[in-house]
N, C-alpha and C. Protein backbone atom coordinates (compact mmCIF):
# COMPACT_ATOMS: atom_id res chain seq x y z
N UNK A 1 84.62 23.47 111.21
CA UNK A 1 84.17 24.57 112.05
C UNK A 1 83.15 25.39 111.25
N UNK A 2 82.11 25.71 111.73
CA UNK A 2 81.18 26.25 110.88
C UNK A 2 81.34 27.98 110.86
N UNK A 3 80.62 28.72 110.30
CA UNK A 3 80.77 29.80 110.55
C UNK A 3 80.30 30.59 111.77
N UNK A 4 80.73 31.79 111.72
CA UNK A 4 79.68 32.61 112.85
C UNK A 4 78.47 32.99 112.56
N UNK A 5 78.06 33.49 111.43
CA UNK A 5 77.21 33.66 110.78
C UNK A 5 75.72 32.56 111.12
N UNK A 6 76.64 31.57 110.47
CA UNK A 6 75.44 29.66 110.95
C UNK A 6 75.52 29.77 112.25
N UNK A 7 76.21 30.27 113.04
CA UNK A 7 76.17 29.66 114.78
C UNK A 7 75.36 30.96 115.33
N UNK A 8 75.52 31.99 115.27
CA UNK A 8 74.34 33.10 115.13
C UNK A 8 72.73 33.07 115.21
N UNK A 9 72.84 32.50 113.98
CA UNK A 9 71.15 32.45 113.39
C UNK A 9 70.86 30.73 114.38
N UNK A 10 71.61 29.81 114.63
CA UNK A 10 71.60 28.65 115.16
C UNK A 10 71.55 29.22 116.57
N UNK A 11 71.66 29.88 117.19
CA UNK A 11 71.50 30.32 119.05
C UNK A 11 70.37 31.38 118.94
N UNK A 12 70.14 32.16 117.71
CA UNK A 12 68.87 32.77 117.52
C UNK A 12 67.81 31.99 117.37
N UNK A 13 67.88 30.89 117.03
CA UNK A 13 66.39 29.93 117.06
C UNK A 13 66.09 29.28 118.15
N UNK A 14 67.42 28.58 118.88
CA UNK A 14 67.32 28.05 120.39
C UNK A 14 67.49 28.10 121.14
N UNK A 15 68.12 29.01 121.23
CA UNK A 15 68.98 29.33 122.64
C UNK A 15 68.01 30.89 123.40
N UNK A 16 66.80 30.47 123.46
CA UNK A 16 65.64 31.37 124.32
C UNK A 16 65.58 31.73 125.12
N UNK A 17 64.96 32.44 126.43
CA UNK A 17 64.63 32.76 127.48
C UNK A 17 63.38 33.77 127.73
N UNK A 18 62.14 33.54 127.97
CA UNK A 18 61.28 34.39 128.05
C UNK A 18 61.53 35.38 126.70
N UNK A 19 61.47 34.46 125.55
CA UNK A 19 61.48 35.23 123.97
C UNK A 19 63.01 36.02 123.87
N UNK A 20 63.57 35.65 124.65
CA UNK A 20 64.69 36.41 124.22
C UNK A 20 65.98 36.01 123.88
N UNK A 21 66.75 36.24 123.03
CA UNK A 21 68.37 34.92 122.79
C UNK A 21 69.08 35.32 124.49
N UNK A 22 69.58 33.85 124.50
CA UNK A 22 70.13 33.65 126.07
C UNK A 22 70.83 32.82 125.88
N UNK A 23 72.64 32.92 124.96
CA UNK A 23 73.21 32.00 124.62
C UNK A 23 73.99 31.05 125.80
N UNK A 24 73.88 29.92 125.59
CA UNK A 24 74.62 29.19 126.42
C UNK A 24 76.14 29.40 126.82
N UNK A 25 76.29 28.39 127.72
CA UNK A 25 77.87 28.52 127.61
C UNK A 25 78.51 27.98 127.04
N UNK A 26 78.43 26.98 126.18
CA UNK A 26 78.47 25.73 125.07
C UNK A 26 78.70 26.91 123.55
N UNK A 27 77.94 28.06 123.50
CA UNK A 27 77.70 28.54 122.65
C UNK A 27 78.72 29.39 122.46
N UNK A 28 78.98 30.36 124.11
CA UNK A 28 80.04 31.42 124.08
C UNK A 28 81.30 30.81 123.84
N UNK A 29 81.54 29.51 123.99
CA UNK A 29 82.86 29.06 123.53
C UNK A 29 82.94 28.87 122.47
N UNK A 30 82.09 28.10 121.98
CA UNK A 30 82.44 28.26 120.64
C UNK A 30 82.15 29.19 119.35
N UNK A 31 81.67 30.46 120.08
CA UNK A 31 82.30 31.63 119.50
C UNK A 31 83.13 32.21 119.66
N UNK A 32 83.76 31.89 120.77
CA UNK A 32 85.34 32.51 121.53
C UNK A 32 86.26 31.58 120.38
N UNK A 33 85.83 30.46 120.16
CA UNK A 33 86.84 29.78 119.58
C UNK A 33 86.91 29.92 118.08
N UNK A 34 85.68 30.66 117.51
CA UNK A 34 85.49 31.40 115.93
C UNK A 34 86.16 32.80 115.68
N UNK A 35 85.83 33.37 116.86
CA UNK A 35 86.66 34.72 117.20
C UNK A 35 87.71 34.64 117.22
N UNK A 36 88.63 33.67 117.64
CA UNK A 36 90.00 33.49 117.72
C UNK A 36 90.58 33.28 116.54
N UNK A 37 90.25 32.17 116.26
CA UNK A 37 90.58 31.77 114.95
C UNK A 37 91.02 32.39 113.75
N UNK A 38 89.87 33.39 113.58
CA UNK A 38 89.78 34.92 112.70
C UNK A 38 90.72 35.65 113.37
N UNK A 39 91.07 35.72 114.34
CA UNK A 39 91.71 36.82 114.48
C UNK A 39 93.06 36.52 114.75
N UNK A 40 93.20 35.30 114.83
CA UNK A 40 94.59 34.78 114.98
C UNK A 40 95.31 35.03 116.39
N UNK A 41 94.42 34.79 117.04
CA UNK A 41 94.75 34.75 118.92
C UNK A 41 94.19 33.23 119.29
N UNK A 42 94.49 32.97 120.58
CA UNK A 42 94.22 31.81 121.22
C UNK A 42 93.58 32.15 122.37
N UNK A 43 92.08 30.86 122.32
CA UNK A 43 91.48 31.48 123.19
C UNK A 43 91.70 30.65 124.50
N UNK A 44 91.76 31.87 125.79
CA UNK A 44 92.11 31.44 126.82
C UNK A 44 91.21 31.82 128.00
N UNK A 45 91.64 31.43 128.86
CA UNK A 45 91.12 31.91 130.37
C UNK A 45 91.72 32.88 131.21
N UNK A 46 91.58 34.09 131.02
CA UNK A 46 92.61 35.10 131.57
C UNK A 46 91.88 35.94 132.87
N UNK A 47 91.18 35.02 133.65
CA UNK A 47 90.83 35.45 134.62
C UNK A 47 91.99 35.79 135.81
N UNK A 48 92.78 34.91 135.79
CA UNK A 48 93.81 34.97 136.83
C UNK A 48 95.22 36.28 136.47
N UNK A 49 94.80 36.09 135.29
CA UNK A 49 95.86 37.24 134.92
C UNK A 49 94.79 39.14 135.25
N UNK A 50 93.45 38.94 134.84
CA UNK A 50 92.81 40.16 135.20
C UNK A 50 91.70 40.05 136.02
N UNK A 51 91.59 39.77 136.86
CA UNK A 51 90.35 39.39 137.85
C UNK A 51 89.12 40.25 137.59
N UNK A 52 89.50 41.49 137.62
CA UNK A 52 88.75 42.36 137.83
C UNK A 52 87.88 42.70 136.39
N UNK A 53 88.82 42.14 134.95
CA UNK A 53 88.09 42.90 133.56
C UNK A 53 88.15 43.61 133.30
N UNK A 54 88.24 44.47 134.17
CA UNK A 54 88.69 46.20 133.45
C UNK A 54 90.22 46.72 133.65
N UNK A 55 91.05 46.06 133.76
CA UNK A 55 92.09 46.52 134.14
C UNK A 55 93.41 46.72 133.05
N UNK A 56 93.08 45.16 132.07
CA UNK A 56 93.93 45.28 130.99
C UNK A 56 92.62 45.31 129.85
N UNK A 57 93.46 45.43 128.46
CA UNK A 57 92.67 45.92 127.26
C UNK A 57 91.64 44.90 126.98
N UNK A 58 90.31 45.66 126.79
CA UNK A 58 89.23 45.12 126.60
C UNK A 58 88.50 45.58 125.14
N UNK A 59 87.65 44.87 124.97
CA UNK A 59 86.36 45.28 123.74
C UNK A 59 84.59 44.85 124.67
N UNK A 60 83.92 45.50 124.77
CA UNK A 60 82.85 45.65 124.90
C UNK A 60 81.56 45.81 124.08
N UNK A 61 80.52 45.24 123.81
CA UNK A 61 79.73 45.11 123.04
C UNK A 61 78.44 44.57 123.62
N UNK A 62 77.30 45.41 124.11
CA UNK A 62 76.50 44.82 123.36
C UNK A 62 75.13 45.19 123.00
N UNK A 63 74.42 44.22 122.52
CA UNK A 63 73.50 43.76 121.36
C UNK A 63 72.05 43.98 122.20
N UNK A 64 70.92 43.98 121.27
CA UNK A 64 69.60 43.57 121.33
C UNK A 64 69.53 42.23 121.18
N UNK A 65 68.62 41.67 122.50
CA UNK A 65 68.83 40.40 122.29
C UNK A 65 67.37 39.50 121.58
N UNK A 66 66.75 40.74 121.18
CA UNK A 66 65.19 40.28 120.17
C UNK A 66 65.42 39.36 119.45
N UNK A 67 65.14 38.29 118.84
CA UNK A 67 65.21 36.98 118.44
C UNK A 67 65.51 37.76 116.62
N UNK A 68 64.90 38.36 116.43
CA UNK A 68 64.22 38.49 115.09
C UNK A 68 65.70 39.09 114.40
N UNK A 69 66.57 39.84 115.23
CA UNK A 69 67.84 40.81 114.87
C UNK A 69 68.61 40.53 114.85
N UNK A 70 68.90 39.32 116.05
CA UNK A 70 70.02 39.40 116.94
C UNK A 70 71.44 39.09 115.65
N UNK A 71 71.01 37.69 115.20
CA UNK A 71 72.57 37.27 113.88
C UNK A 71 72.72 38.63 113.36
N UNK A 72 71.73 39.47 112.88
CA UNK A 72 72.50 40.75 111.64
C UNK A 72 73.27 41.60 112.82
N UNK A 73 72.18 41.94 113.53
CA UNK A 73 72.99 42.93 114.74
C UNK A 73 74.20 42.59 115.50
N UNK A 74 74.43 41.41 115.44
CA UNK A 74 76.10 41.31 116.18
C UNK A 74 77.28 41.10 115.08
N UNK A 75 76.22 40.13 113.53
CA UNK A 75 77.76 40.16 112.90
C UNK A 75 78.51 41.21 112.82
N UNK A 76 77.59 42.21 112.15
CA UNK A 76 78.74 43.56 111.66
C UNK A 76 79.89 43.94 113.35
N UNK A 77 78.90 43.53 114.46
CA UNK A 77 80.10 43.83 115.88
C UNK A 77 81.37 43.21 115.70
N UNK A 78 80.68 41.97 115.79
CA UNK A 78 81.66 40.41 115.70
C UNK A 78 82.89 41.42 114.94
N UNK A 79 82.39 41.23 113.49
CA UNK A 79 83.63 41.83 112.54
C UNK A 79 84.35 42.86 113.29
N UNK A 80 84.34 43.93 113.28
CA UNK A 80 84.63 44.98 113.84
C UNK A 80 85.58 44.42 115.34
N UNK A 81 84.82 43.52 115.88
CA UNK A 81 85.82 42.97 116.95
C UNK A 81 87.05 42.27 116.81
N UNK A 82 86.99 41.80 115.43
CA UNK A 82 88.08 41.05 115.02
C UNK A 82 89.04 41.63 114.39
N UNK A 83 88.71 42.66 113.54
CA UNK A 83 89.54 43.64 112.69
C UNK A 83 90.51 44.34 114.13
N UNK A 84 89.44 44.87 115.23
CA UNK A 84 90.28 45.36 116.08
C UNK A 84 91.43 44.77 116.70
N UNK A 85 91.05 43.46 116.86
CA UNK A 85 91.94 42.73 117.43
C UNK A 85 92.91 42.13 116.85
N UNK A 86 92.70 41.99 115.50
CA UNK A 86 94.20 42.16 114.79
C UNK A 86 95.09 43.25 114.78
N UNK A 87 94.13 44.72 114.14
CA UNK A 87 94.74 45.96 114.80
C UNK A 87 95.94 45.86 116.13
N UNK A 88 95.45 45.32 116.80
CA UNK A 88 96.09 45.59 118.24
C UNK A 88 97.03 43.98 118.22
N UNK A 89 97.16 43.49 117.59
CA UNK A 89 98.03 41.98 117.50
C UNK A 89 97.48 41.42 118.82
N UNK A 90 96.30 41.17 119.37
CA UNK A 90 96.01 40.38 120.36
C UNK A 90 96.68 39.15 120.05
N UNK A 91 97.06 38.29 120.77
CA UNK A 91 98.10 37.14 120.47
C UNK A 91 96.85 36.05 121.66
N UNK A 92 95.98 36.74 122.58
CA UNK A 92 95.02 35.69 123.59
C UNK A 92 93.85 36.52 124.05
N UNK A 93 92.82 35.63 123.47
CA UNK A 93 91.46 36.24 124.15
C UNK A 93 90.76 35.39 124.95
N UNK A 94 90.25 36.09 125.47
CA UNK A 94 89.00 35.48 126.51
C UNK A 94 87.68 36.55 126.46
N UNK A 95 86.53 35.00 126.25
CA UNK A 95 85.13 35.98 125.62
C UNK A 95 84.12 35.44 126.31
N UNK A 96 83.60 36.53 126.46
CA UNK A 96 82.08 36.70 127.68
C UNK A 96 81.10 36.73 126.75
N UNK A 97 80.36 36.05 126.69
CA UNK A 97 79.09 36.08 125.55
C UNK A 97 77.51 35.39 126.37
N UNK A 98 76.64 36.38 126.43
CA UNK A 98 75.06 35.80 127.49
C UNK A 98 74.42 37.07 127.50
N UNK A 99 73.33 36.64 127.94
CA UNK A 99 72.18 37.33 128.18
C UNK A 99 72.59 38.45 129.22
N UNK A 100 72.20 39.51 129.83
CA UNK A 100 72.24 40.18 130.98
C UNK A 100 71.81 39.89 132.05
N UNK A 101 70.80 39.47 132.33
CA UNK A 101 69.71 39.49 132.54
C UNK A 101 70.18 38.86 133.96
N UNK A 102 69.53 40.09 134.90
CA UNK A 102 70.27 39.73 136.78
C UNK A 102 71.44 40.44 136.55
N UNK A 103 72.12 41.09 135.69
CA UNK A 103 73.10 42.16 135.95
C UNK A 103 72.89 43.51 135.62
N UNK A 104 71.74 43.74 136.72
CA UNK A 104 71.15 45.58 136.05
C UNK A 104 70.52 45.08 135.09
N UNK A 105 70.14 44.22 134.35
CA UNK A 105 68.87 44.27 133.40
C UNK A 105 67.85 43.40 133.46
N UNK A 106 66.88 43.43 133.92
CA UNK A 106 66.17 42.60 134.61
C UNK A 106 64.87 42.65 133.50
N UNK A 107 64.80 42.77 132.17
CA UNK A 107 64.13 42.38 131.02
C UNK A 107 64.65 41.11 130.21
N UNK A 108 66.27 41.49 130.29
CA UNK A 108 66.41 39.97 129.48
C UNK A 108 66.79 40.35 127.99
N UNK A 109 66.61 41.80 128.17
CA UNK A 109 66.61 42.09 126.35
C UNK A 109 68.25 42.82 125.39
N UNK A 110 69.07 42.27 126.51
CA UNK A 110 70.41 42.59 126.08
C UNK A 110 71.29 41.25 126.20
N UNK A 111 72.25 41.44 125.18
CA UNK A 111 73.41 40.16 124.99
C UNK A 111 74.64 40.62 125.05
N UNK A 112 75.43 40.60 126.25
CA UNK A 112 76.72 40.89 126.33
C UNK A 112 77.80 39.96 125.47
N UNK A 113 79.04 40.95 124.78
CA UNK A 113 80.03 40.16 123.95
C UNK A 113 80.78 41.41 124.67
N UNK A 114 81.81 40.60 125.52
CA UNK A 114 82.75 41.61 126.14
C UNK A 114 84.10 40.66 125.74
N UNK A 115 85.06 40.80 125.43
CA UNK A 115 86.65 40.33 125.13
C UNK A 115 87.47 41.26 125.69
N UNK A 116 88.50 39.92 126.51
CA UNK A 116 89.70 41.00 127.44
C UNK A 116 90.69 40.12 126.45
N UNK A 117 92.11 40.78 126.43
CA UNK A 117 93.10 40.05 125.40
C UNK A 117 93.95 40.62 126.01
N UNK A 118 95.26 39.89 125.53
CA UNK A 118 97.09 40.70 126.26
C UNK A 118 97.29 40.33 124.47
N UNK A 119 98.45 41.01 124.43
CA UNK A 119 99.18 41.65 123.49
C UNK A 119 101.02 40.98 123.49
């Protein structure tokens, strides 16, 4: 498993859209599945348990999605997301990781990292 760090700077070089990082879904998993790992949760699909996302405990984050930033500007998040989520003994996450872009941001220049978890 490589790092986050390498998979970062690796979706910062290809993973584009009109100049801007636009990570796949190939990508958000397998940062859901780096995130986990570190944090010692299992990553899941907890749509059926929270439909809505805001209802049980969440982390929200995000980023500039400028090519040139993006790996420095989310690791220090990343971390911080993981520390929390040990904090809180998340035991299952589920992670939203993409571009905005068509949800209220119609530049393209933001990268959502949102995580819902149970305890």
């Amino acid at each position: 498993m490589r790092s986050i760090d390498a998979l970062l700077r690796d979706i910062a070089m290809t993973d584009l859209r009109d100049g801007y990082v636009a990570p796949n879904k190939a990508r958000a998993r397998e940062l859901g599945a780096l995130i986990a790992a570190k944090a010692a949760a299992e990553l899941c699909d907890l749509t059926e348990e929270d439909c809505a996302g805001k209802t049980g405990p969440h982390i929200v984050n995000q980023s500039a999605a400028a090519r040139e930033a993006f790996a420095a500007n989310l690791q220090h998040r990343i971390a911080n997301v993981i520390k929390t989520l040990r904090e809180r003994r998340a035991n299952r996450i589920d992670v939203a990781f993409h571009n905005t872009v068509c949800l209220g941001n119609e530049w393209g220049d933001q990268v959502l990292l949102a995580i819902r978890y149970t305890r």
